[in-house]
Every structure is written in C-alpha cells, then in structure tokens.
C-alpha atoms as a PDB file:
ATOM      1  CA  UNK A   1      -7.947  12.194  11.460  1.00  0.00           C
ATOM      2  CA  UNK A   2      -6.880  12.186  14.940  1.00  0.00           C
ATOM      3  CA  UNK A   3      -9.916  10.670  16.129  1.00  0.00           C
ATOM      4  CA  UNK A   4      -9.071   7.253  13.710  1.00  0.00           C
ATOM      5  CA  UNK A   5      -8.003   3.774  15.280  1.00  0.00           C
ATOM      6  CA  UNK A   6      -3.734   3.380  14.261  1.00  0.00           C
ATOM      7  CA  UNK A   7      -3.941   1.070  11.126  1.00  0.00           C
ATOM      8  CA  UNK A   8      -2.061  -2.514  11.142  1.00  0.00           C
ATOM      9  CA  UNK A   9      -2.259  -5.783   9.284  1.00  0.00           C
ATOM     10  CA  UNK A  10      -5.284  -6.536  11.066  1.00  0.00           C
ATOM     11  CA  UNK A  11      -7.213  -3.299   9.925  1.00  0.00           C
ATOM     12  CA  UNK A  12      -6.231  -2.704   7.098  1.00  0.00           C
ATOM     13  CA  UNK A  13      -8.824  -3.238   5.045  1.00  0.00           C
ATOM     14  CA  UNK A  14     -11.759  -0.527   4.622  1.00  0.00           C
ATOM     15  CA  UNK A  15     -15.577  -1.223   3.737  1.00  0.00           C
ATOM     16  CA  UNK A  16     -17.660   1.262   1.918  1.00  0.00           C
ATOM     17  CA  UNK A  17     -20.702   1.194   3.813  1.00  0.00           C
ATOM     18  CA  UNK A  18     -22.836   3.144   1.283  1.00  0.00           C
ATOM     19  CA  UNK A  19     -21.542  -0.082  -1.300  1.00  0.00           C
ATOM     20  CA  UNK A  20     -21.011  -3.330   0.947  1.00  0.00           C
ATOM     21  CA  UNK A  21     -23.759  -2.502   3.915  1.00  0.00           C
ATOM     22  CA  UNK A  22     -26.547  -0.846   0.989  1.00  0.00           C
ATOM     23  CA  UNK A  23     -25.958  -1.314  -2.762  1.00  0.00           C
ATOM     24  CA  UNK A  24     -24.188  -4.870  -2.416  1.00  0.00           C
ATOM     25  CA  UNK A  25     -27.115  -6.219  -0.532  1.00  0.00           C
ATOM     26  CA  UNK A  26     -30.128  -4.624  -2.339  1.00  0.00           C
ATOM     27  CA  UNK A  27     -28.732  -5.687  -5.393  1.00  0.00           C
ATOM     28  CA  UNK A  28     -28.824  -9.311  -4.308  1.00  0.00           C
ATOM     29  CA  UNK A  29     -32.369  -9.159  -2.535  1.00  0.00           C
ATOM     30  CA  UNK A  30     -33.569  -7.773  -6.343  1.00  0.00           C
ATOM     31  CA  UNK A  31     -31.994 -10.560  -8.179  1.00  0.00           C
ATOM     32  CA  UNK A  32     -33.232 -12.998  -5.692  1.00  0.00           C
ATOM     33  CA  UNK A  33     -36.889 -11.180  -5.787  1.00  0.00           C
ATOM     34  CA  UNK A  34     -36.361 -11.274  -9.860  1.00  0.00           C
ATOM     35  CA  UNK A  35     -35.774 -15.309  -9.955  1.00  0.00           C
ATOM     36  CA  UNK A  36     -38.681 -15.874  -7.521  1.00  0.00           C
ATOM     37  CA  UNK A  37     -40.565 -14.034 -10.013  1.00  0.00           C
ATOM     38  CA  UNK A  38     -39.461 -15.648 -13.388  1.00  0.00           C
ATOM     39  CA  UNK A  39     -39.936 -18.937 -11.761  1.00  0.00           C
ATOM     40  CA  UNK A  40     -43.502 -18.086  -9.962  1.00  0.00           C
ATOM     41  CA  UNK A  41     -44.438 -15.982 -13.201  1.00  0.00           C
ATOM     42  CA  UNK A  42     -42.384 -16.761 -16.504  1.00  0.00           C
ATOM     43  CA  UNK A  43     -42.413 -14.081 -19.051  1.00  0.00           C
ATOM     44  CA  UNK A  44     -40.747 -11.113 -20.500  1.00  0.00           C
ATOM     45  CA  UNK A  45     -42.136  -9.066 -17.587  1.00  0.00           C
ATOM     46  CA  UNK A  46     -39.660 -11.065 -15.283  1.00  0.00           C
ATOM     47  CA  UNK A  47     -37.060 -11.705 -17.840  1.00  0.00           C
ATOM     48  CA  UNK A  48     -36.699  -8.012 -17.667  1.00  0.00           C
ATOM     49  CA  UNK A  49     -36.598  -7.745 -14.130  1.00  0.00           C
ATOM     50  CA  UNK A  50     -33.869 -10.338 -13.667  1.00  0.00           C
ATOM     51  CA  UNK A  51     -32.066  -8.750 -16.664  1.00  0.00           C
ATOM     52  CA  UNK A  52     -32.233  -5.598 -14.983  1.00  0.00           C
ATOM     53  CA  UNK A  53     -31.298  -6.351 -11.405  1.00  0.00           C
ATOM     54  CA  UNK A  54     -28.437  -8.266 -12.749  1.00  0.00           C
ATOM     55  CA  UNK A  55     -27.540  -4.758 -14.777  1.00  0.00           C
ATOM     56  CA  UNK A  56     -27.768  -3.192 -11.485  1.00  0.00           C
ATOM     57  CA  UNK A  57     -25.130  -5.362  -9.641  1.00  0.00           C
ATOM     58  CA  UNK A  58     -22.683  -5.445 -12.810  1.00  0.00           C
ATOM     59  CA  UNK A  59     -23.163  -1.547 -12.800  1.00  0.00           C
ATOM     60  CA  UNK A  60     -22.340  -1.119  -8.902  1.00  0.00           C
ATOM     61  CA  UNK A  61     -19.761  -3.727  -8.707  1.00  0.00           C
ATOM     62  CA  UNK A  62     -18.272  -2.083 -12.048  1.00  0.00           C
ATOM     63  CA  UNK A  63     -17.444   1.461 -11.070  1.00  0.00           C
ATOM     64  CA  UNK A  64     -16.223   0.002  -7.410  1.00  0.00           C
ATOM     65  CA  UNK A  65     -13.613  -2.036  -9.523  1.00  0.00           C
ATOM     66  CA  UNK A  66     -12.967   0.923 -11.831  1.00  0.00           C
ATOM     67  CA  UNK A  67     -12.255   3.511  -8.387  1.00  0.00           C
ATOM     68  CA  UNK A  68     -10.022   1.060  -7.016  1.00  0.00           C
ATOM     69  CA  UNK A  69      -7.815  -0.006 -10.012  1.00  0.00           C
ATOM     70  CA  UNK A  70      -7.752   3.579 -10.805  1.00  0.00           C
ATOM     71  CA  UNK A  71      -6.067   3.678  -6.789  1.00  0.00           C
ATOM     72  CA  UNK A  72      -4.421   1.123  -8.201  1.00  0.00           C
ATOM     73  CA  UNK A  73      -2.050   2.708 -10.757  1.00  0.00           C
ATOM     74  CA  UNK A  74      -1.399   5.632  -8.330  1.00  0.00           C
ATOM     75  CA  UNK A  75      -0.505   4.084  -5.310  1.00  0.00           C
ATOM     76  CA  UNK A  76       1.782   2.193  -8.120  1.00  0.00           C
ATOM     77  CA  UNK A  77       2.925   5.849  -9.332  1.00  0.00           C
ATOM     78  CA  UNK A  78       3.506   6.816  -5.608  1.00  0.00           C
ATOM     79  CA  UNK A  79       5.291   3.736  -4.863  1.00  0.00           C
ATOM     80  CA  UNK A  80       8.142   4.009  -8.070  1.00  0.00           C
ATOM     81  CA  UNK A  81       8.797   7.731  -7.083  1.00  0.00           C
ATOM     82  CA  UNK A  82       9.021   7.014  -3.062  1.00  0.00           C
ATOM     83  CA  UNK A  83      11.335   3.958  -3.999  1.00  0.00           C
ATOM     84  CA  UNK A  84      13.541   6.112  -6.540  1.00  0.00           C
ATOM     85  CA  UNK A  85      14.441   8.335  -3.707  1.00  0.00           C
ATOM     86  CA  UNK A  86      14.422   6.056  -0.533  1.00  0.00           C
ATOM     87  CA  UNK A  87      16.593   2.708  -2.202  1.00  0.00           C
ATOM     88  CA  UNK A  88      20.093   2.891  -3.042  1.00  0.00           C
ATOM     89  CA  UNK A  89      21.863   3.247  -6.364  1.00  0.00           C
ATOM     90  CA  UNK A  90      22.100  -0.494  -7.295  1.00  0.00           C
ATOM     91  CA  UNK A  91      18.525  -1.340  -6.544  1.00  0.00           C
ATOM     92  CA  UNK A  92      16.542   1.377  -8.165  1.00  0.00           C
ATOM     93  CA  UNK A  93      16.628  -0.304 -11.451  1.00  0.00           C
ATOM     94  CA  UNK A  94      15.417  -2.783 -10.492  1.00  0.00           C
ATOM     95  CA  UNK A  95      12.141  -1.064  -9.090  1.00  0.00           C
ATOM     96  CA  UNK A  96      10.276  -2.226 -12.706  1.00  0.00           C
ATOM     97  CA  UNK A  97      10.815  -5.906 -11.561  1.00  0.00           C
ATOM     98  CA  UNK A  98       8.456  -5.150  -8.689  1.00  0.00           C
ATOM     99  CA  UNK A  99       4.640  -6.674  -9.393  1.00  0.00           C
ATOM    100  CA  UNK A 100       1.431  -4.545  -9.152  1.00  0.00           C
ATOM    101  CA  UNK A 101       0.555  -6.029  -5.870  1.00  0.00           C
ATOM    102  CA  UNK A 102       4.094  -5.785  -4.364  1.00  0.00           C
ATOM    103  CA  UNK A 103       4.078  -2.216  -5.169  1.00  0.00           C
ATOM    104  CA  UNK A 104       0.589  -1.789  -3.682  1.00  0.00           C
ATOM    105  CA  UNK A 105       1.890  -4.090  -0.140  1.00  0.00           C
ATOM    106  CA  UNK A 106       5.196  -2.241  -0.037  1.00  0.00           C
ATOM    107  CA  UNK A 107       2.976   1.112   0.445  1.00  0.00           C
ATOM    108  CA  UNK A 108       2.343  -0.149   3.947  1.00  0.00           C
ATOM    109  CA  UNK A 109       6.222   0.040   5.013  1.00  0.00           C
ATOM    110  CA  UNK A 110       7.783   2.896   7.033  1.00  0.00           C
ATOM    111  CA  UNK A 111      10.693   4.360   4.979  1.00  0.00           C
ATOM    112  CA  UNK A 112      13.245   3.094   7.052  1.00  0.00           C
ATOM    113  CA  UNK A 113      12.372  -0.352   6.602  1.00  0.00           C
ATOM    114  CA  UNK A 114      11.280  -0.021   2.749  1.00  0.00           C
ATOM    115  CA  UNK A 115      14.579  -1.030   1.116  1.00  0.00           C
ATOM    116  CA  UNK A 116      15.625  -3.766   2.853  1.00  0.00           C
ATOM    117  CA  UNK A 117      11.953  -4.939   2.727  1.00  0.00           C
ATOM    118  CA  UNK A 118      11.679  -4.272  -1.658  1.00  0.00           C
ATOM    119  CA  UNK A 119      15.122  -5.542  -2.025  1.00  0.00           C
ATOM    120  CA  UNK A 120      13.633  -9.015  -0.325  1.00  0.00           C
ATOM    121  CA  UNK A 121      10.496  -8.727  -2.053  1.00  0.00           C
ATOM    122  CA  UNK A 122      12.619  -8.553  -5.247  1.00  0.00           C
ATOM    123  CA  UNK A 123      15.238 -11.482  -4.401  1.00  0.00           C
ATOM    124  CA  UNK A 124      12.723 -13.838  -3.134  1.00  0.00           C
ATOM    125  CA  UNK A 125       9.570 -12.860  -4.608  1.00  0.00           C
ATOM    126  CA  UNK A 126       7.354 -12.226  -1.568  1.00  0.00           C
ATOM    127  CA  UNK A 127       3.655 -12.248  -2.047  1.00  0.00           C
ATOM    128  CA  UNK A 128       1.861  -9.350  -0.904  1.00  0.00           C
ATOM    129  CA  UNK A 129       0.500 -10.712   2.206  1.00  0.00           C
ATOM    130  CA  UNK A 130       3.995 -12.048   3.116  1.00  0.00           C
ATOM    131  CA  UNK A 131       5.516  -8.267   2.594  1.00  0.00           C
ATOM    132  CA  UNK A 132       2.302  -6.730   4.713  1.00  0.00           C
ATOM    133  CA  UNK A 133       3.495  -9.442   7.726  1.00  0.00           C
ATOM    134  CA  UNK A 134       6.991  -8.603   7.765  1.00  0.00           C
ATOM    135  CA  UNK A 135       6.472  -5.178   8.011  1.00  0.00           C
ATOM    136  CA  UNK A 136       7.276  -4.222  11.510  1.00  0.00           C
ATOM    137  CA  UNK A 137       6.317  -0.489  11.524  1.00  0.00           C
ATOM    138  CA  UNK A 138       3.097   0.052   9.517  1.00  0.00           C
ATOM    139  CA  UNK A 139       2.918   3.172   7.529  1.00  0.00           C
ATOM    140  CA  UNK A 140      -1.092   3.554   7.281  1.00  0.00           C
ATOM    141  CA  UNK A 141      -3.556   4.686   4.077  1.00  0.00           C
ATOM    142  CA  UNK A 142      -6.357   6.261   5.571  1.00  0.00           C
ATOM    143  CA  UNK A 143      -7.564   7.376   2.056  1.00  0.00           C
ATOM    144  CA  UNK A 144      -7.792   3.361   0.205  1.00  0.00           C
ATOM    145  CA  UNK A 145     -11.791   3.686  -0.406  1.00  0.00           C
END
C-alpha cells in the first residue's frame, strides 16, 4: 500500500467502482428503460420488466448494505477492545455509552489522541463528523469497502 494517497477527512470516503461506476448506474438505466416501456407498451410483459429491474437494484443495493453493516459491527468490535486497553481505568466503563457511529468515527484517531477525544465524545456527545474534524492526526482504513 505504499503507492496509496495518506487518508484525511477529506478522503476518507471510498467508492466501489465495480458498484457505484457499473451496477448503480445500469440498474437505473433498466428501471428507466422498464417505465418507458410500461408506459409506451402496458402489459405484463413490462410489468415484469419493471418488477425485475427494480429486483435488481434492491438486490445490489442489498448485499452493499449487508458488507458494510457487517464492517460495521467489527470496526465496533475493534473499537471496544482498542479503547479497553488505550483509556484509563475510570473511563473504560463507560466505553458501552459510546454510539455505533462514534465508535465507527473514533476509528479514525491516532492512539495518542483517542482518550481524550472518546472521553469528549462521551461528555458532550459529539456527532461523528464533529469527532472525524477534531481529530488532528488521522489514523487511516485502507480496507472500509
């Protein structure tokens, strides 16, 4: 991975070519095509084909949500353990108070600046995308698909 641009707030975010640059869009031209075709040509014919190009999207967009909330739940795993041994003694139970997505924003934080940045997530209730911009030394996840 030495030939990958550093990761920041601004980069963060990944797209899946072979889903948002191929399946996304074909899935939309076929439900498009599918409505011209119920409304040119009304019939079961192009009932199916709408029904089916709408099955297609739901089935793509489906298993992408499945893969990422099964990311999800272990960045969450990863997160509890790596905050068990980095905060001190009077914050770590408290770690259960932490939300899904603070958990998932606190990933991004180097370990030196992880439990002064949980502890304020957990007295003031930062949002995710307040935790990602006070993070000052970004800790990146090359593998997020």
């Amino acid at each position: 991975m030495a030939d990958v641009k550093p990761q920041s707030l601004a980069n963060h975010t990944r797209l899946d070519p072979p889903f948002h640059l191929f399946l996304l869009p074909l899935g939309l031209v076929a439900i498009i095509v599918s409505v011209i075709l119920l409304i040119r040509r009304p019939g079961m014919d192009s009932i199916l084909w709408f029904i089916l190009a709408f099955g297609f999207v739901m089935i793509a967009a489906k298993a992408r949500s499945y893969s990422l909330k099964v990311q999800d739940r272990v960045i969450r795993l990863e997160e509890r353990l790596r905050l068990s041994l980095l905060l001190p003694e009077t914050l770590r139970g408290r770690i259960g108070e932490l939300t899904e997505s603070q958990l998932i924003a606190l990933r991004f934080a180097s370990d030196s600046e992880l439990p002064g940045l949980a502890k304020r997530a957990l007295d003031e209730g930062l949002t995710s995308k307040q935790i990602k911009t006070s993070i000052e030394s970004w800790r990146p996840d090359y593998f997020r698909v």
